[in-house]
N, C-alpha and C. Protein backbone atom coordinates (compact mmCIF):
# COMPACT_ATOMS: atom_id res chain seq x y z
N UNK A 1 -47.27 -4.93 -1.67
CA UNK A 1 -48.19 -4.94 -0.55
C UNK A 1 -48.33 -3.54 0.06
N UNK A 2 -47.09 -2.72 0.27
CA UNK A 2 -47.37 -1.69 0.67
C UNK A 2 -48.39 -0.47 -0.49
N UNK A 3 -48.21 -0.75 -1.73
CA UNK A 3 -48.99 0.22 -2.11
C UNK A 3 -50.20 -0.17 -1.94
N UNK A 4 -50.76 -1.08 -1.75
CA UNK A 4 -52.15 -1.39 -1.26
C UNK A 4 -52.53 -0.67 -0.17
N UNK A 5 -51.80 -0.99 1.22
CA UNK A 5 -51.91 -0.52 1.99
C UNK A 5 -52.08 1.18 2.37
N UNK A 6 -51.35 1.48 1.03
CA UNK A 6 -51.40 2.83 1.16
C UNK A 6 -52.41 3.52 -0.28
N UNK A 7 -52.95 3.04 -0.50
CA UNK A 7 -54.62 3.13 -1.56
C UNK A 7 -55.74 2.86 -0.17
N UNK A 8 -55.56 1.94 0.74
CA UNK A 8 -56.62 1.68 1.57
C UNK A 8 -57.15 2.74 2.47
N UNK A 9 -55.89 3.23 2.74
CA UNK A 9 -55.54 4.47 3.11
C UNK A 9 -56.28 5.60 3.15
N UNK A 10 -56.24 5.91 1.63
CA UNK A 10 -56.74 7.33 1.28
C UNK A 10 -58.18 7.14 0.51
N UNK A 11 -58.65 6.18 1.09
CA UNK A 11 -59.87 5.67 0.13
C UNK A 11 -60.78 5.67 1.79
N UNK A 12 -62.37 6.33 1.80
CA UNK A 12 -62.93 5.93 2.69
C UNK A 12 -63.74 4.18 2.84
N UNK A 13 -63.77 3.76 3.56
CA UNK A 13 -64.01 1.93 3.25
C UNK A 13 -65.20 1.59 2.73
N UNK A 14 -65.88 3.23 3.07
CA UNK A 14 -67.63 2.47 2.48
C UNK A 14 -68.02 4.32 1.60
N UNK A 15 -69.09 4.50 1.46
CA UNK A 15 -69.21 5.48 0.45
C UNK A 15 -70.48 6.16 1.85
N UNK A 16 -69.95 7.43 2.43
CA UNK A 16 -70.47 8.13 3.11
C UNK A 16 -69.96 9.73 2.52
N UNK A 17 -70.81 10.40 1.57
CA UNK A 17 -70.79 11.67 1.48
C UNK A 17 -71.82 12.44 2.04
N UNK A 18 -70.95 13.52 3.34
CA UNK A 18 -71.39 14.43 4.12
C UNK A 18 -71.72 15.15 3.46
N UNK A 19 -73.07 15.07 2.96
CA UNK A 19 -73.74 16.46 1.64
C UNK A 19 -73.61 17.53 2.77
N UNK A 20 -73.96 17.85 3.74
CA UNK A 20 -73.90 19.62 4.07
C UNK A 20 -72.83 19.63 4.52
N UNK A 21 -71.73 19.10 4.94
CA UNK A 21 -70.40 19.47 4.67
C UNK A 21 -69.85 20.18 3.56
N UNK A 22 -69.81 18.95 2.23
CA UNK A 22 -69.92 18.94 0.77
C UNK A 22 -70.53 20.81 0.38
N UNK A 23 -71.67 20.43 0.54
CA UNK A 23 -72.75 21.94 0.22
C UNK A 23 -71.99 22.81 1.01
N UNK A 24 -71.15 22.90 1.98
CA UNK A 24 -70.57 24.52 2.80
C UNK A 24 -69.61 24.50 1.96
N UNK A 25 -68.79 23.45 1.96
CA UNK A 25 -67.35 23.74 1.45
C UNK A 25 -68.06 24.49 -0.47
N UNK A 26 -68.55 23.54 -0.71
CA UNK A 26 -69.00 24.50 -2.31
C UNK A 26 -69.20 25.75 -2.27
N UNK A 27 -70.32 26.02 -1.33
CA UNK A 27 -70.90 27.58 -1.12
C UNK A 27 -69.71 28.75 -0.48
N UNK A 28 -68.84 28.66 0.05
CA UNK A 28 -67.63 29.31 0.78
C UNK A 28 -66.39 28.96 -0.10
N UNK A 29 -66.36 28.36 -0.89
CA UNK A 29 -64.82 28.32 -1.84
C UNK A 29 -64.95 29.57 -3.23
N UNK A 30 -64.40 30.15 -2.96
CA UNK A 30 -63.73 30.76 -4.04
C UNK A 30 -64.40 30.48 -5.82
N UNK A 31 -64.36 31.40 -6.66
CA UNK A 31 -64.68 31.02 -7.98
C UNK A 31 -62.97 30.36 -8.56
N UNK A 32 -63.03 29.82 -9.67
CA UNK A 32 -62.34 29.27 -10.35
C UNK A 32 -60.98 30.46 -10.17
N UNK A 33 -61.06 31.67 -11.20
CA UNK A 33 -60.84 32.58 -11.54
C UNK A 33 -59.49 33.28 -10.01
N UNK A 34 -60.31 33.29 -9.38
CA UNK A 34 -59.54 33.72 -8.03
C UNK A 34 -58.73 32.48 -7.36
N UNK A 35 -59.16 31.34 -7.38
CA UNK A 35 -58.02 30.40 -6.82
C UNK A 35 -56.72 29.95 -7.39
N UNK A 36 -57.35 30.37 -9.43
CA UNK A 36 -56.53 30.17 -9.99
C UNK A 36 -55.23 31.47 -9.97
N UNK A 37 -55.63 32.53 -9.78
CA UNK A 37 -54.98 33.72 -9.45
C UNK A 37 -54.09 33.87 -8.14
N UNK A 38 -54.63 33.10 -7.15
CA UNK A 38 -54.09 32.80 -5.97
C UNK A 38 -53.06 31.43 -6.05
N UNK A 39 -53.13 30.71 -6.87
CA UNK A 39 -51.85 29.58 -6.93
C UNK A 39 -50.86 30.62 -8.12
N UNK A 40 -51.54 31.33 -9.26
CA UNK A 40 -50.30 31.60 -9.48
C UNK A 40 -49.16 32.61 -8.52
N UNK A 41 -50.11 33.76 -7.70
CA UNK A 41 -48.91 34.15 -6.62
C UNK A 41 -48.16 32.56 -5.99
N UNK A 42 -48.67 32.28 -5.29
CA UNK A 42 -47.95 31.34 -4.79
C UNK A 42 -47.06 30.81 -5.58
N UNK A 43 -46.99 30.76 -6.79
CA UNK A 43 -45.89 30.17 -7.96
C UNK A 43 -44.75 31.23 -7.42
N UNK A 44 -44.96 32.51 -7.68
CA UNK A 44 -44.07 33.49 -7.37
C UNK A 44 -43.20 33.42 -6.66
N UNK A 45 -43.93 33.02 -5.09
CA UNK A 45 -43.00 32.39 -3.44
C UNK A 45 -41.90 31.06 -4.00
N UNK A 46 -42.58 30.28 -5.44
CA UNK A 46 -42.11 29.09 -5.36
C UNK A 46 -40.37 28.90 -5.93
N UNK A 47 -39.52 30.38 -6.59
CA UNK A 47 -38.28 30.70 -6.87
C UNK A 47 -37.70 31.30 -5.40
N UNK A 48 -36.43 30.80 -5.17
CA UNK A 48 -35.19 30.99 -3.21
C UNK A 48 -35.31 32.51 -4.44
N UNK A 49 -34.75 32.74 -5.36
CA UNK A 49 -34.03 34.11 -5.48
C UNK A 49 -35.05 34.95 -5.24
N UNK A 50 -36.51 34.71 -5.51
CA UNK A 50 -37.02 35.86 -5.10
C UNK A 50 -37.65 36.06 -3.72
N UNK A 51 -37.31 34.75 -3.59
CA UNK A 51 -38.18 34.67 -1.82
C UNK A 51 -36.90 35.54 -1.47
N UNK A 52 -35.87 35.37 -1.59
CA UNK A 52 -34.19 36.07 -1.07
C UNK A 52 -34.75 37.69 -1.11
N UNK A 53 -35.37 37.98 -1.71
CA UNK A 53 -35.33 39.43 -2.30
C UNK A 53 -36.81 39.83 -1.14
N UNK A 54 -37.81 38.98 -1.64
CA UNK A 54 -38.65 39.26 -0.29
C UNK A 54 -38.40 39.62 0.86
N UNK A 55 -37.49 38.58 1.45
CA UNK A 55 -36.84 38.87 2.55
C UNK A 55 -35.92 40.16 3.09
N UNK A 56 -35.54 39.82 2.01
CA UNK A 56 -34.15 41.37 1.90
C UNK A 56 -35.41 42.56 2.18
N UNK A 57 -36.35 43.22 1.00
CA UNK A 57 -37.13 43.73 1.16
C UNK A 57 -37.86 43.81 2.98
N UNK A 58 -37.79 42.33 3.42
CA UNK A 58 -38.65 42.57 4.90
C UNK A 58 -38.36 43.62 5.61
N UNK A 59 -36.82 43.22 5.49
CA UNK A 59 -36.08 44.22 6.53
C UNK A 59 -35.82 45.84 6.51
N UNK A 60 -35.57 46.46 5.02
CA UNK A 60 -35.47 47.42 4.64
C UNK A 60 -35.40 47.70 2.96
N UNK A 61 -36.03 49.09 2.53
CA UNK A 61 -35.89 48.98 1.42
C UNK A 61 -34.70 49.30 0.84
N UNK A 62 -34.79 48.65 -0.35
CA UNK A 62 -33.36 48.84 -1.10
C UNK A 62 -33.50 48.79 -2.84
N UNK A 63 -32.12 49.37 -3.31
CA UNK A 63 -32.21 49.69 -4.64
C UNK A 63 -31.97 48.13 -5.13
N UNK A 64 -31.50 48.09 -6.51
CA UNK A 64 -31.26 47.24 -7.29
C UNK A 64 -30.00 46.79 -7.03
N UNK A 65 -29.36 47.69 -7.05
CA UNK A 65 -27.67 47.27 -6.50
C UNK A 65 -27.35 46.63 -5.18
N UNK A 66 -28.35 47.75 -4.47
CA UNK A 66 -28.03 46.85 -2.94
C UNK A 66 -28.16 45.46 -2.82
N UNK A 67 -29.82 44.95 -3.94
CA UNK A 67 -30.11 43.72 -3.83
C UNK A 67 -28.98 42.55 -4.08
N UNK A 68 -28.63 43.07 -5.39
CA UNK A 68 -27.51 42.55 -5.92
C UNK A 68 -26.15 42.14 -5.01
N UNK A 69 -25.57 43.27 -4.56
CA UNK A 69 -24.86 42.84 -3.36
C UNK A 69 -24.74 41.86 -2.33
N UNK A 70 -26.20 42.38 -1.70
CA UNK A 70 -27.18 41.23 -1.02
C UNK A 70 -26.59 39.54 -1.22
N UNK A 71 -27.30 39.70 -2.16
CA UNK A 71 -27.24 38.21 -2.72
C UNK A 71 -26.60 37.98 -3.84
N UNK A 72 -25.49 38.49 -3.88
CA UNK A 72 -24.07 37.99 -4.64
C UNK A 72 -25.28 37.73 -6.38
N UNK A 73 -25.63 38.57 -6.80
CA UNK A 73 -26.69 38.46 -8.00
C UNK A 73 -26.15 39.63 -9.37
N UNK A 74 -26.24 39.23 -10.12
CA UNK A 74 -26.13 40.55 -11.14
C UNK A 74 -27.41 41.53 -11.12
N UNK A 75 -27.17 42.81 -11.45
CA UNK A 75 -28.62 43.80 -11.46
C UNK A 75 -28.93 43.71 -12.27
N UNK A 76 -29.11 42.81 -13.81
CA UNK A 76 -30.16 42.46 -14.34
C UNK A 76 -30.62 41.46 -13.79
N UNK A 77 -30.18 40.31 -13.01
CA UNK A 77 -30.88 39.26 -12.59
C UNK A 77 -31.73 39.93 -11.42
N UNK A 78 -30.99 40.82 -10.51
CA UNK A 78 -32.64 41.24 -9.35
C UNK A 78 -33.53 41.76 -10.30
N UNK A 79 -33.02 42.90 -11.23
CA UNK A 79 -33.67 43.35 -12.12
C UNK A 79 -35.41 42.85 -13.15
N UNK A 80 -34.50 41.20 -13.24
CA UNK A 80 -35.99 40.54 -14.13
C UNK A 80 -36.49 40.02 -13.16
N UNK A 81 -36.15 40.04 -11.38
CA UNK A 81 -36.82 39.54 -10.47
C UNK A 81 -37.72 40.45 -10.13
N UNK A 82 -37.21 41.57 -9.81
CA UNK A 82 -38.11 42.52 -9.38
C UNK A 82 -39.14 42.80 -10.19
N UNK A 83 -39.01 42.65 -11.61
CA UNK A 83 -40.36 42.87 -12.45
C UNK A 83 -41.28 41.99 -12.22
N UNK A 84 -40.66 40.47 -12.07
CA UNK A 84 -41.91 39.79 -11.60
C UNK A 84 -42.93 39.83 -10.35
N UNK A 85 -42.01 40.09 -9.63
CA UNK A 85 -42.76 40.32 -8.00
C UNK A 85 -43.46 42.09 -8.02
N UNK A 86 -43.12 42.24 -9.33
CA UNK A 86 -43.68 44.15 -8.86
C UNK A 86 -45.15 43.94 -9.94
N UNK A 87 -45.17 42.90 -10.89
CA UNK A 87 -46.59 42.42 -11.53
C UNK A 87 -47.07 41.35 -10.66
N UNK A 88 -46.78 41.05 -10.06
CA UNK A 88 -47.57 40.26 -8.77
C UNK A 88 -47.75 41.44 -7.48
N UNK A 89 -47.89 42.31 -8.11
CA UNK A 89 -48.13 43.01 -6.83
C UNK A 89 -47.72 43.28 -5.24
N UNK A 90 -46.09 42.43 -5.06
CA UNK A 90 -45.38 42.20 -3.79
C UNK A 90 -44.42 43.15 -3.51
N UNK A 91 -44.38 43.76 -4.83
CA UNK A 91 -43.51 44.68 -4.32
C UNK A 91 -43.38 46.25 -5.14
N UNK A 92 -42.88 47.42 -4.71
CA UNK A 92 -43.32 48.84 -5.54
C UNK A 92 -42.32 49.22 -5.26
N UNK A 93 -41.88 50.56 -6.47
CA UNK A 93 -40.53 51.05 -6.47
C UNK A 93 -40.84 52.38 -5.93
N UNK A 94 -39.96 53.13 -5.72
CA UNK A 94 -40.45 54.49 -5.48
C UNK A 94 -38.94 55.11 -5.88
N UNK A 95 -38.72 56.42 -6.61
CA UNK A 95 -37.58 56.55 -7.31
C UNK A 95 -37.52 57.92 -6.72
N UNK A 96 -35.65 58.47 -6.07
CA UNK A 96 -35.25 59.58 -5.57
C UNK A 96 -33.92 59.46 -6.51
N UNK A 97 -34.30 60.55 -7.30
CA UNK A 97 -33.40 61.09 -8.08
C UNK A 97 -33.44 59.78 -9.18
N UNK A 98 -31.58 59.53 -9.25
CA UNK A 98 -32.16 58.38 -10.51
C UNK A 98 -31.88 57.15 -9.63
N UNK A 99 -32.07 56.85 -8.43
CA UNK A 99 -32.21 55.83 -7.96
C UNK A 99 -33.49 55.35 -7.82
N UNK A 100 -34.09 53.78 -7.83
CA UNK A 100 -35.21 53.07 -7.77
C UNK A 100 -35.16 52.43 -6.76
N UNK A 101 -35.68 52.88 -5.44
CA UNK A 101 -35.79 52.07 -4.06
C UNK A 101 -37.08 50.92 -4.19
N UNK A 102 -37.05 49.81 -3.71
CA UNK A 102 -37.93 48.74 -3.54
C UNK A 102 -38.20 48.65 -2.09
N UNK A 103 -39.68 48.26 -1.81
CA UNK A 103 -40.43 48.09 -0.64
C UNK A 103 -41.14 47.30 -1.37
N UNK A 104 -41.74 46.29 0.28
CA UNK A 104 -42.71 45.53 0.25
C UNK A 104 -44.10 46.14 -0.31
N UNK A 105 -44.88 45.60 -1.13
CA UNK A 105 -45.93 46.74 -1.55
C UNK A 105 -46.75 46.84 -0.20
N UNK A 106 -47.15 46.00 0.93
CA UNK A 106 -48.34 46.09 1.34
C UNK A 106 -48.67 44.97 3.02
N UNK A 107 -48.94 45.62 3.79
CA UNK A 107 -48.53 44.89 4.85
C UNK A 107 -48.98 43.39 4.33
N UNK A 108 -49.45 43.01 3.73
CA UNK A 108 -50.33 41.78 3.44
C UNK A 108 -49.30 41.02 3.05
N UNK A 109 -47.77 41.31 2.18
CA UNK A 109 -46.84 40.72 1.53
C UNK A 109 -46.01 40.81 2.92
N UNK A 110 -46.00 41.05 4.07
CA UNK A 110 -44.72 41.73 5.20
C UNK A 110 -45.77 40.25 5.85
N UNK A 111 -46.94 40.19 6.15
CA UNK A 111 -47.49 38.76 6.69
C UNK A 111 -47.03 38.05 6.55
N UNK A 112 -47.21 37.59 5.09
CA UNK A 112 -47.15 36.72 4.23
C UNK A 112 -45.69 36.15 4.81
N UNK A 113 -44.45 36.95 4.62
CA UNK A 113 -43.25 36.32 4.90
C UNK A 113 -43.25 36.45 6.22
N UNK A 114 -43.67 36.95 6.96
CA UNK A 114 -43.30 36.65 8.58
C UNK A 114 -44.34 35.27 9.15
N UNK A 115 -45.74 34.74 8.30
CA UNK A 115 -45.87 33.57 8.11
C UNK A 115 -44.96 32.18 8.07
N UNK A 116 -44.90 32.91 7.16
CA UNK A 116 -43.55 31.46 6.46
C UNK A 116 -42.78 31.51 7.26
N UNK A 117 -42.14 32.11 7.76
CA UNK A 117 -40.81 31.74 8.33
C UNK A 117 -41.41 31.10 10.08
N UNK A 118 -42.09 31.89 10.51
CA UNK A 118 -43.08 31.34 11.78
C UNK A 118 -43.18 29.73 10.96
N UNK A 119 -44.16 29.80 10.24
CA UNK A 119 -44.25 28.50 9.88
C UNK A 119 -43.50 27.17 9.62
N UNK A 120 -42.60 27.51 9.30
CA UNK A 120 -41.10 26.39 9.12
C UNK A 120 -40.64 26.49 10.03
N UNK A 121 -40.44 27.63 11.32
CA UNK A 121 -39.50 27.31 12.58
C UNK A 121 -40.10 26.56 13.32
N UNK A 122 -41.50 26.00 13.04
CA UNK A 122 -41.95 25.49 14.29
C UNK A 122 -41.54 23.94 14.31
């Protein structure tokens, strides 16, 4: 009985499609190409170890080792993290001497996590 109840639910009772609703939302959404590009970042957010590293990153930049430290991690494991988040574009190295410092690439990724966390405290 309850899954009925909950099909009745998500079903409107009679067939009313708001065509210029319908027609804005079409005309203002995104091509294929870009939304699909935009869920895979979001895949990115969807691993703690690298959101961990995001975070770490919020606060200050840091090498590979530090990360590691950080979060009790081996430096190949920040290591194959950081490659992913540095081809997603979240994050850039910048190298003094033979060290490789990590920063957020771009205030847009420093949002992004001060979002989220706004977002879940509420």
């Amino acid at each position: 009985m309850n899954e009925v109840l909950a099909n009745d639910i998500e079903r409107c009772s009679f067939l009313c499609v708001h065509e210029d609703t319908v027609a804005r939302v079409l005309r203002d959404m995104p091509d294929d190409e870009t939304l699909y590009d935009l869920a895979e970042l979001f895949k990115v957010f969807g691993d703690s170890t690298r959101v961990k590293i995001l975070y770490a990153l919020f606060e200050a930049e840091l090498c590979v080792c530090d990360i590691a430290q950080l979060l009790g991690l081996t430096q190949s494991a920040v290591s194959h993290q950081l490659r992913v988040l540095k081809a997603s574009r979240l994050v850039k190295p910048r190298r003094e001497g033979k060290t490789v410092f990590y920063s957020l690439d771009d205030d847009h990724v420093r949002k992004i996590i001060a979002q989220g966390i706004e977002h879940i405290s509420e």
